[in-house]
Protein backbone atom coordinates (compact mmCIF):
# COMPACT_ATOMS: atom_id res chain seq x y z
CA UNK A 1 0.00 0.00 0.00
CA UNK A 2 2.93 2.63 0.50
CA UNK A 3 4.15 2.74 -3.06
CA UNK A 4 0.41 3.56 -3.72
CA UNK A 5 0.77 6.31 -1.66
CA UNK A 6 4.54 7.61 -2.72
CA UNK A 7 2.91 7.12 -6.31
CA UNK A 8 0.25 9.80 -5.19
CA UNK A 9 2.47 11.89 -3.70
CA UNK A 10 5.12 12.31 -6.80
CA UNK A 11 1.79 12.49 -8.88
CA UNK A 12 0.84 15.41 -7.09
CA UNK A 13 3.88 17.28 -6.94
CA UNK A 14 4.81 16.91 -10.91
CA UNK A 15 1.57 17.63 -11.65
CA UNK A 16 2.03 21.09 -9.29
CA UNK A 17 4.98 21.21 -11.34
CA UNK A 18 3.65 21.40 -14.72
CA UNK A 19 0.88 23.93 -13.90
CA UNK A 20 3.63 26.21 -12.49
CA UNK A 21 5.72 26.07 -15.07
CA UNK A 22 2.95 26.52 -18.20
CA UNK A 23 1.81 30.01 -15.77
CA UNK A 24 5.68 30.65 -15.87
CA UNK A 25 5.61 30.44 -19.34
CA UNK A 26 2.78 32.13 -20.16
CA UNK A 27 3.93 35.31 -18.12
CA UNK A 28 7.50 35.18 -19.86
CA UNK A 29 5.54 34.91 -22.92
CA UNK A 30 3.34 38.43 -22.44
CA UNK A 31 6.84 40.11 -20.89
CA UNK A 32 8.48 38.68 -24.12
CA UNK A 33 11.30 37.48 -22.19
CA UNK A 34 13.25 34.07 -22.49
CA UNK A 35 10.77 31.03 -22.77
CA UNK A 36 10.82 27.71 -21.02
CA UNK A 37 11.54 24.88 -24.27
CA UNK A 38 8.32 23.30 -25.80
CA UNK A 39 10.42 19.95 -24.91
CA UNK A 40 10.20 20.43 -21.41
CA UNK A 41 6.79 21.03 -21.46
CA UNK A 42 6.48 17.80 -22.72
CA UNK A 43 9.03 16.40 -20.94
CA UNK A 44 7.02 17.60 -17.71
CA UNK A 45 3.80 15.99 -18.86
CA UNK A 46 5.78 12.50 -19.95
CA UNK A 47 6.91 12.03 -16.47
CA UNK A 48 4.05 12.45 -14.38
CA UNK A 49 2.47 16.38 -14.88
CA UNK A 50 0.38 15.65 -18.02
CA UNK A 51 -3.03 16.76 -16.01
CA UNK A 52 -1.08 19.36 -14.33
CA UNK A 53 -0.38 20.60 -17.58
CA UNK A 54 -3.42 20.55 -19.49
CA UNK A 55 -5.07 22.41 -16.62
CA UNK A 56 -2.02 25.09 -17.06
CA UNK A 57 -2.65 24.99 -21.13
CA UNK A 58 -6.56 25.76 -20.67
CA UNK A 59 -6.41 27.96 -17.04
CA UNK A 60 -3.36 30.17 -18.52
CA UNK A 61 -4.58 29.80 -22.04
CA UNK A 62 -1.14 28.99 -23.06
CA UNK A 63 -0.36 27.09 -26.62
CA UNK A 64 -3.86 26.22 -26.82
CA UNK A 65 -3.12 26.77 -30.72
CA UNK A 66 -0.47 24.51 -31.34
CA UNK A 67 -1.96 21.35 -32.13
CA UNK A 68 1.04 19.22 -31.05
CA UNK A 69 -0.26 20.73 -27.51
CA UNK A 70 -3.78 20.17 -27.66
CA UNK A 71 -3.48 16.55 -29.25
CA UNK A 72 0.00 15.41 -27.40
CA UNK A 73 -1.25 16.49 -23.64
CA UNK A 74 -3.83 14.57 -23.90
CA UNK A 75 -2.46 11.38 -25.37
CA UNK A 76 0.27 11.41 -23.02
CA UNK A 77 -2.35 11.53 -20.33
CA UNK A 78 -4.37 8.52 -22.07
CA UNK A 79 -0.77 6.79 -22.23
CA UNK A 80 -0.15 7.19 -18.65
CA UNK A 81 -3.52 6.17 -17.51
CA UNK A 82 -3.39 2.91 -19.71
CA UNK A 83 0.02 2.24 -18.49
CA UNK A 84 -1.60 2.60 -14.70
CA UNK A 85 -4.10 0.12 -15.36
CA UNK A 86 -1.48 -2.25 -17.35
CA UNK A 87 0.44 -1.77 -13.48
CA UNK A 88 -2.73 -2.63 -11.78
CA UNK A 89 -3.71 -5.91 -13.03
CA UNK A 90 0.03 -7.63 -13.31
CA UNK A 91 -0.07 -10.66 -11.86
CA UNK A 92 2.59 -10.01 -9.12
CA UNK A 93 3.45 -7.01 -6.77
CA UNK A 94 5.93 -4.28 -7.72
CA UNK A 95 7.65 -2.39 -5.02
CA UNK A 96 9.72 0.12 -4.92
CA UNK A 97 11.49 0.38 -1.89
């Protein structure tokens, strides 16, 4: 039951994360100052911030234009979720401490 929980808990903070840093980029966007990479955006979402993110894309209104945002969030998030339930129903227990 604890790597459910330390799961949750790194969940939670990349997700805080990725919200933080699409607002970040947003506001260096409007001061037209030096921008945060498109790859660690995605980079960001890959490893555990994808929701995190897409509430940043649509809260901020940040690269809600660029398709390769508002189609890759989302099937990152769809990948991570399917990849959670693949985790769930193995036949044996993973831990991680």
């Amino acid at each position: 039951m604890e790597t459910i929980y330390l799961l949750a808990i790194y969940s939670l903070f990349m997700n805080i994360i990725a919200f933080t840093v699409m607002g970040i980029d947003k506001w260096k966007a409007k001061k037209r100052a030096w921008r945060i990479p498109e790859a660690t955006l995605f980079i960001l979402a890959a490893i555990g911030g994808s929701i995190g993110a897409i509430l940043g894309m649509y809260t901020f209104r940040h690269k809600t234009k660029h398709r390769s945002f508002v189609w890759g969030m989302p099937a990152i998030l769809i990948g991570q979720i399917l990849f959670a339930i693949l985790l769930f129903y193995l036949p044996f227990d993973i831990k991680l401490m």
